[in-house]
Protein backbone atom coordinates (compact mmCIF):
# COMPACT_ATOMS: atom_id res chain seq x y z
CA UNK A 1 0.00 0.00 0.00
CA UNK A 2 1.26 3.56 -1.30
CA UNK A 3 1.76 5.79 2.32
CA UNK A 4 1.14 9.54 2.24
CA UNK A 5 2.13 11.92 4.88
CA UNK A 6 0.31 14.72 5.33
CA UNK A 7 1.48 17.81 7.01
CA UNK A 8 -1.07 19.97 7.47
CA UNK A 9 -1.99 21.81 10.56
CA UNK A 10 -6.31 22.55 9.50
CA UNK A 11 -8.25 19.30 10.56
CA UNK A 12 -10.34 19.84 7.82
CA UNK A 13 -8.06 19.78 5.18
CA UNK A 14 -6.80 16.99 6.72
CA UNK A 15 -9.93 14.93 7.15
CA UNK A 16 -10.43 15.72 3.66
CA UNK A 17 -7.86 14.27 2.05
CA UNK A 18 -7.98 10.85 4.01
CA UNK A 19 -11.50 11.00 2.83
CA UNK A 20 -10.49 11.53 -0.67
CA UNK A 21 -7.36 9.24 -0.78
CA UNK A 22 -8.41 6.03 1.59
CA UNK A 23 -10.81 4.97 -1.03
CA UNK A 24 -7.91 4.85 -3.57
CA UNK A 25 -5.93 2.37 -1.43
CA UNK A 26 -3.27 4.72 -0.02
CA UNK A 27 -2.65 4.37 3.77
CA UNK A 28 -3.02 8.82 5.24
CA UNK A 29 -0.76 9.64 8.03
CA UNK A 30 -1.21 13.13 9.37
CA UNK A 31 0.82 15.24 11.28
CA UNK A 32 -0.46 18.54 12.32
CA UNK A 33 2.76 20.82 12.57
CA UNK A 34 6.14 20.64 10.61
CA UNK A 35 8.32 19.42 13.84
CA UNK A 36 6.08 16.29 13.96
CA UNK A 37 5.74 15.94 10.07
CA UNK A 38 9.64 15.76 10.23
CA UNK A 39 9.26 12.93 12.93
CA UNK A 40 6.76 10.89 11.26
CA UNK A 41 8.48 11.36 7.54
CA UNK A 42 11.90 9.83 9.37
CA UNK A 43 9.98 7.28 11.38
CA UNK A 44 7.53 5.86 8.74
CA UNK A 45 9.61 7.39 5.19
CA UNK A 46 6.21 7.64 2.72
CA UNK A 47 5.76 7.63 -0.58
CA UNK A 48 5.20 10.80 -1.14
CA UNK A 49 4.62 13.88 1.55
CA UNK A 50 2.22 16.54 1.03
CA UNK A 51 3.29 19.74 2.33
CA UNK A 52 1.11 22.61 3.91
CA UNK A 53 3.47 25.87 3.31
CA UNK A 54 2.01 27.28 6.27
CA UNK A 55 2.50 25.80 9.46
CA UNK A 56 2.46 26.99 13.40
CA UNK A 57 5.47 25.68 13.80
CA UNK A 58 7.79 26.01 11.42
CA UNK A 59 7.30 26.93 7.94
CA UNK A 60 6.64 24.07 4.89
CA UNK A 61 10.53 25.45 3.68
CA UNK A 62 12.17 24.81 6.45
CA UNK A 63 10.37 21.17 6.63
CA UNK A 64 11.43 20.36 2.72
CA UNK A 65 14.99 21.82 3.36
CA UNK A 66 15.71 19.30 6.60
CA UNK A 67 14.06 16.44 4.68
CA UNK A 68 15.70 17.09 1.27
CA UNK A 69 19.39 17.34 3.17
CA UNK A 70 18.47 13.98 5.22
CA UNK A 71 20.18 10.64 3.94
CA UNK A 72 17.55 9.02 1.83
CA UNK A 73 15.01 11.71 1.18
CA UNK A 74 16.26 13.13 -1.96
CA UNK A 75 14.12 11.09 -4.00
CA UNK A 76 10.81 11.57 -1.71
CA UNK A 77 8.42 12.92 -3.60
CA UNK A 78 7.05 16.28 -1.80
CA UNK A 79 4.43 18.03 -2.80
CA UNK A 80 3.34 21.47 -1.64
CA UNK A 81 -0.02 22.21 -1.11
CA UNK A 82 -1.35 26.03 -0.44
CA UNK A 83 -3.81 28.36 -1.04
CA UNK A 84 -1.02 30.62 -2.97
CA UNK A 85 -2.19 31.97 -6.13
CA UNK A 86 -1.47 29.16 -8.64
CA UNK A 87 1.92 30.85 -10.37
CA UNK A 88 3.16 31.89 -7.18
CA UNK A 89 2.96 28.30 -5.90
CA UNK A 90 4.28 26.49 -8.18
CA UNK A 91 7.43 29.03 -8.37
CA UNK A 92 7.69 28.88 -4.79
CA UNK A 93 7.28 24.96 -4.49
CA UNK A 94 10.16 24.29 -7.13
CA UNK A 95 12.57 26.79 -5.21
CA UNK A 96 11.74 25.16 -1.95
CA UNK A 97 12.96 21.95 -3.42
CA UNK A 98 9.46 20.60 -4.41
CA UNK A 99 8.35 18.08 -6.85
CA UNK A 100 5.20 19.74 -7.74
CA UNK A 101 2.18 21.91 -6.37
CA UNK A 102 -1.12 21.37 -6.03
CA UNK A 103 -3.38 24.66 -4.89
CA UNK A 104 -6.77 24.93 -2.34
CA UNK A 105 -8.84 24.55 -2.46
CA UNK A 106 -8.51 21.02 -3.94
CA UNK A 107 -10.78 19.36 -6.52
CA UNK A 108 -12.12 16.73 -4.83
CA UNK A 109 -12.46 15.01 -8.46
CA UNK A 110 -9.52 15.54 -9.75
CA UNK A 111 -7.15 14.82 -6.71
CA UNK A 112 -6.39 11.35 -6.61
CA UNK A 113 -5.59 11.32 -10.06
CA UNK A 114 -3.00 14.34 -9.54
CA UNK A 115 -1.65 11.97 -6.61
CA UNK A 116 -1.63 9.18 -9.17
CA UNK A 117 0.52 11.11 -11.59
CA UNK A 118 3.05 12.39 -9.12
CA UNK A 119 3.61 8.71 -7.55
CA UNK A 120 3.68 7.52 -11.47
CA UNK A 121 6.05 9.93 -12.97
CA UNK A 122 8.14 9.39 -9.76
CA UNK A 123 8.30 5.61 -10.27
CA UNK A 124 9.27 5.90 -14.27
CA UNK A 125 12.09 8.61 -13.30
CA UNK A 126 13.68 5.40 -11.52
């Protein structure tokens, strides 16, 4: 089963996307502020992490920047997801060392297949 780590400090959001992606087969883990998204990423190591730019904690930078300089999460696949104005975020995502960017508010029809593409184009770049 595909794992997903979600940081993302709005419950909503977060019960959202389990509620989107569980369906589809991949197992949700959430963590609610960048310190324990950073934890749970080096405990568990997912498939792919999606990243809330704005956290309490820390900010979603400073997460991707420790992960991306830890042994073994080069090739993570992290995506941001914000509320940024589309060209902003997916400038912003690619200089923060992101794979790709997906804006809120999501489309509820059109996210697992977005999920689906990152997780596929990240396999056939192996």
């Amino acid at each position: 089963m595909t794992t997903i780590l979600q940081i993302e400090d709005n419950y909503a959001n977060r019960v959202l996307i389990e509620r989107i992606l569980e369906p589809h087969d991949y197992q949700v883990l959430n963590a609610e502020t960048g310190q324990t998204g950073i934890a749970m990423a080096l405990e568990h190591k997912p498939d792919l992490i999606l990243m809330d730019m704005g956290l309490p904690d820390i900010d979603g930078q400073t997460v991707v920047t420790h992960l991306r300089q830890t042994p073994g999460f080069q090739d993570i696949i992290i995506i941001a997801l914000t509320a940024w104005p589309p060209q902003i975020a997916e400038e912003m995502a690619q200089r923060y060392g992101c794979d790709g960017c997906i804006t809120k508010p999501i489309s509820v029809k059109a996210f697992p297949n977005q999920i689906a593409y990152y997780l596929e184009k990240a396999n056939s770049d192996k």
